[in-house]
Protein backbone atom coordinates (compact mmCIF):
# COMPACT_ATOMS: atom_id res chain seq x y z
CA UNK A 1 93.27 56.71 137.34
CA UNK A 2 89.53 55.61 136.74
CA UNK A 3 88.25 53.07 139.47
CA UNK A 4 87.74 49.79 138.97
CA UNK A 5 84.14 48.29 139.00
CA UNK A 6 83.70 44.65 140.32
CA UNK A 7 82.35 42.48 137.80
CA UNK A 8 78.34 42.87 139.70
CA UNK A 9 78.48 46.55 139.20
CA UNK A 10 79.34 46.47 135.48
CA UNK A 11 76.16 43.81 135.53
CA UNK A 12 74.02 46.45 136.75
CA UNK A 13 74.48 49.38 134.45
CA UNK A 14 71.67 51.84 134.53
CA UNK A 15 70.52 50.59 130.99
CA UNK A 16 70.81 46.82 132.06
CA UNK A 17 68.12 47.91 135.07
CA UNK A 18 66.00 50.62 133.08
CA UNK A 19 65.50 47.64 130.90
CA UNK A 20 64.87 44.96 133.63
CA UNK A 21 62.59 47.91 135.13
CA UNK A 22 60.58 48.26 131.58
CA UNK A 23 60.09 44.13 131.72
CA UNK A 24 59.01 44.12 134.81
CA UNK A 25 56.21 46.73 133.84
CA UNK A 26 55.49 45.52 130.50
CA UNK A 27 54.56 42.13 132.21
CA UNK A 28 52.37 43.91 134.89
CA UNK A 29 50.45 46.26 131.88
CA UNK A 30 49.96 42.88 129.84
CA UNK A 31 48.30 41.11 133.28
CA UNK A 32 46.81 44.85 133.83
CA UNK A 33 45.21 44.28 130.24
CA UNK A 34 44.47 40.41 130.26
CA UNK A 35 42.36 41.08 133.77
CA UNK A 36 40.51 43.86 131.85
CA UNK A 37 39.66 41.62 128.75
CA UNK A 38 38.63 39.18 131.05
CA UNK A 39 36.44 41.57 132.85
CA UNK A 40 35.15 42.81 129.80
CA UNK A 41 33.95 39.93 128.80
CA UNK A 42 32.01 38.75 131.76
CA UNK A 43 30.44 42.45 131.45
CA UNK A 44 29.41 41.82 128.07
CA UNK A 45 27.93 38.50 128.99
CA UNK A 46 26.26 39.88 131.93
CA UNK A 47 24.49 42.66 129.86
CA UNK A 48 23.84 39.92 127.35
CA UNK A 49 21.67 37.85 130.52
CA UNK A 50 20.15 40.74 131.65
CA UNK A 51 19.06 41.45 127.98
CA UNK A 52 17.72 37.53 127.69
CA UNK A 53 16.34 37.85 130.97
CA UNK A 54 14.24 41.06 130.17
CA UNK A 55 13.34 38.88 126.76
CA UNK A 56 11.95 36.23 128.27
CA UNK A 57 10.11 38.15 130.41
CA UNK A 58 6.42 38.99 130.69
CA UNK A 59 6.73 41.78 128.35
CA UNK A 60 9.15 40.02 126.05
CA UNK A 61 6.94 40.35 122.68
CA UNK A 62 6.39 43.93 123.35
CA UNK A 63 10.45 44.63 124.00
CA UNK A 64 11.18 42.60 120.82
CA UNK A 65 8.49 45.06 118.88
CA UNK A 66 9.74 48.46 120.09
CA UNK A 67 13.83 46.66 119.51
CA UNK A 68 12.38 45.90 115.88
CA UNK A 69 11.26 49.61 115.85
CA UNK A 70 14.70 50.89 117.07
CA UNK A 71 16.72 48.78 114.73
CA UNK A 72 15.08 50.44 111.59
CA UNK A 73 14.95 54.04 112.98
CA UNK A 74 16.77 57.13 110.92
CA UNK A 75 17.67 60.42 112.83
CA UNK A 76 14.44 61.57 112.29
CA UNK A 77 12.46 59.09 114.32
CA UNK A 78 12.86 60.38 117.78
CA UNK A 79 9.27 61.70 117.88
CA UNK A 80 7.76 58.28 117.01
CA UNK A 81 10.05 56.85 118.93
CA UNK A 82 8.76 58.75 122.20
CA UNK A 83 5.48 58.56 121.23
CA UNK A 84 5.82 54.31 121.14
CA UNK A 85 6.97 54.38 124.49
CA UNK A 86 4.47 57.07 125.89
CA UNK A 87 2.17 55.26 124.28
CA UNK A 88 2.15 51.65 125.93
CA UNK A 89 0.99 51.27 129.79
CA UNK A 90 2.92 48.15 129.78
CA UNK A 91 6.40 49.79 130.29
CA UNK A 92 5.21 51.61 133.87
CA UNK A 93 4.00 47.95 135.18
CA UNK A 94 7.94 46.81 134.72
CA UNK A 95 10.21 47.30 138.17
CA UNK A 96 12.35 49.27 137.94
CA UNK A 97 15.38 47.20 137.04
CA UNK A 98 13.57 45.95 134.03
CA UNK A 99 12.49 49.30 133.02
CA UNK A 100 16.35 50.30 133.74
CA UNK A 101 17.41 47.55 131.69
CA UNK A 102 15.01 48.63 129.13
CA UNK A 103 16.09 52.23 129.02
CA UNK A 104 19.41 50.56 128.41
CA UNK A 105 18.10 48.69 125.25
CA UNK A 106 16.76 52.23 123.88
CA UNK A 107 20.12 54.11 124.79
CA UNK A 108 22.28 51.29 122.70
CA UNK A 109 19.87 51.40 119.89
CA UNK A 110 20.27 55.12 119.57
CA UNK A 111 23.56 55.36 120.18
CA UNK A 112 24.02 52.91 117.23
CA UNK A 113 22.00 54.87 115.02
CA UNK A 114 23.77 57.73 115.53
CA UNK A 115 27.26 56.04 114.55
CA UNK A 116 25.10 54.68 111.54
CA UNK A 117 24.77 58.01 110.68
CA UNK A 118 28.38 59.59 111.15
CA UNK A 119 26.97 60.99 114.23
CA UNK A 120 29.00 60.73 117.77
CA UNK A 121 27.10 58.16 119.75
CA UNK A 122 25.84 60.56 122.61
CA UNK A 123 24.82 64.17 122.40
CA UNK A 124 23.67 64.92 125.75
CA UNK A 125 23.41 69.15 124.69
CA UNK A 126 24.07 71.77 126.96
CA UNK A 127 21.39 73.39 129.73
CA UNK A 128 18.69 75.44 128.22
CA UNK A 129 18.70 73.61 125.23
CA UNK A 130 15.41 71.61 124.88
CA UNK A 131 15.73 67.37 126.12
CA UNK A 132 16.63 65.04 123.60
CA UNK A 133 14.86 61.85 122.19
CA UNK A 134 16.53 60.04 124.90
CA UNK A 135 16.47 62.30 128.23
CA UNK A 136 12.52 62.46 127.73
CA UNK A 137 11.92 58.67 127.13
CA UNK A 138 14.16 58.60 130.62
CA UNK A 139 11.54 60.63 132.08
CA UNK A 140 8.76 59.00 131.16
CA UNK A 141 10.11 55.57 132.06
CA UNK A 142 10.19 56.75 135.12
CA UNK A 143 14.10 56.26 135.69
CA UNK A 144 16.58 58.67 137.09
């Protein structure tokens, strides 16, 4: 004859708990995801100071030039696009946290082209292979 189960064990059938189990972790991976929006967006509105801040800085008219440049660039307009920043003296008088945050700029605006142009976003190549638009401007900016 089967044994009897009190009426608290037939309450806690392994479904009843797998399910409590999944609640319990669906409610932790929605707070999981809420804290990640939430730091998301103060990153995003950091980057968008630091962006303001470099702006309104003392090389503000030049940065919104070269960002005018980068906006209208095709795939074909890395050389001019190295040749604008090797060009101006007034990118080696930045600190380095401006010129960082600059280098930033250039990165997004490439990037962005790239997806423009049904290209992945980054294309870092392989050793050997000659630096791209991006790894030189690095260099000459003076940033690791």
């Amino acid at each position: 004859m089967a044994a009897l189960q009190s009426h608290s064990e037939s309450r806690r059938s392994p479904a009843r708990v797998e399910g409590t189990a999944q609640m319990r972790l669906g409610l932790k991976g929605e707070t999981k995801l809420r804290e990640d929006e939430q730091l998301s967006k103060l990153y995003r509105a950091w980057k968008r100071q630091k962006l303001q801040a470099l702006l309104d800085g003392p090389f503000g008219e030049q940065i919104r030039d070269l960002d005018r440049f980068m906006r209208r660039m095709e795939l074909a307009d890395g050389p001019a696009l190295i040749a604008r920043v090797e060009a101006v003296a007034w990118i080696q008088e930045m600190d380095a946290d401006a010129r960082h945050d600059l280098l930033s700029l250039i990165g997004r605006r490439i990037a962005l082209m790239r997806e423009r142009n049904g290209l992945e976003p980054f294309n870092d190549g392989v050793p050997g292979d000659p630096p791209r638009a991006f790894e030189r401007i690095k260099q000459i900016m003076g940033c690791r």
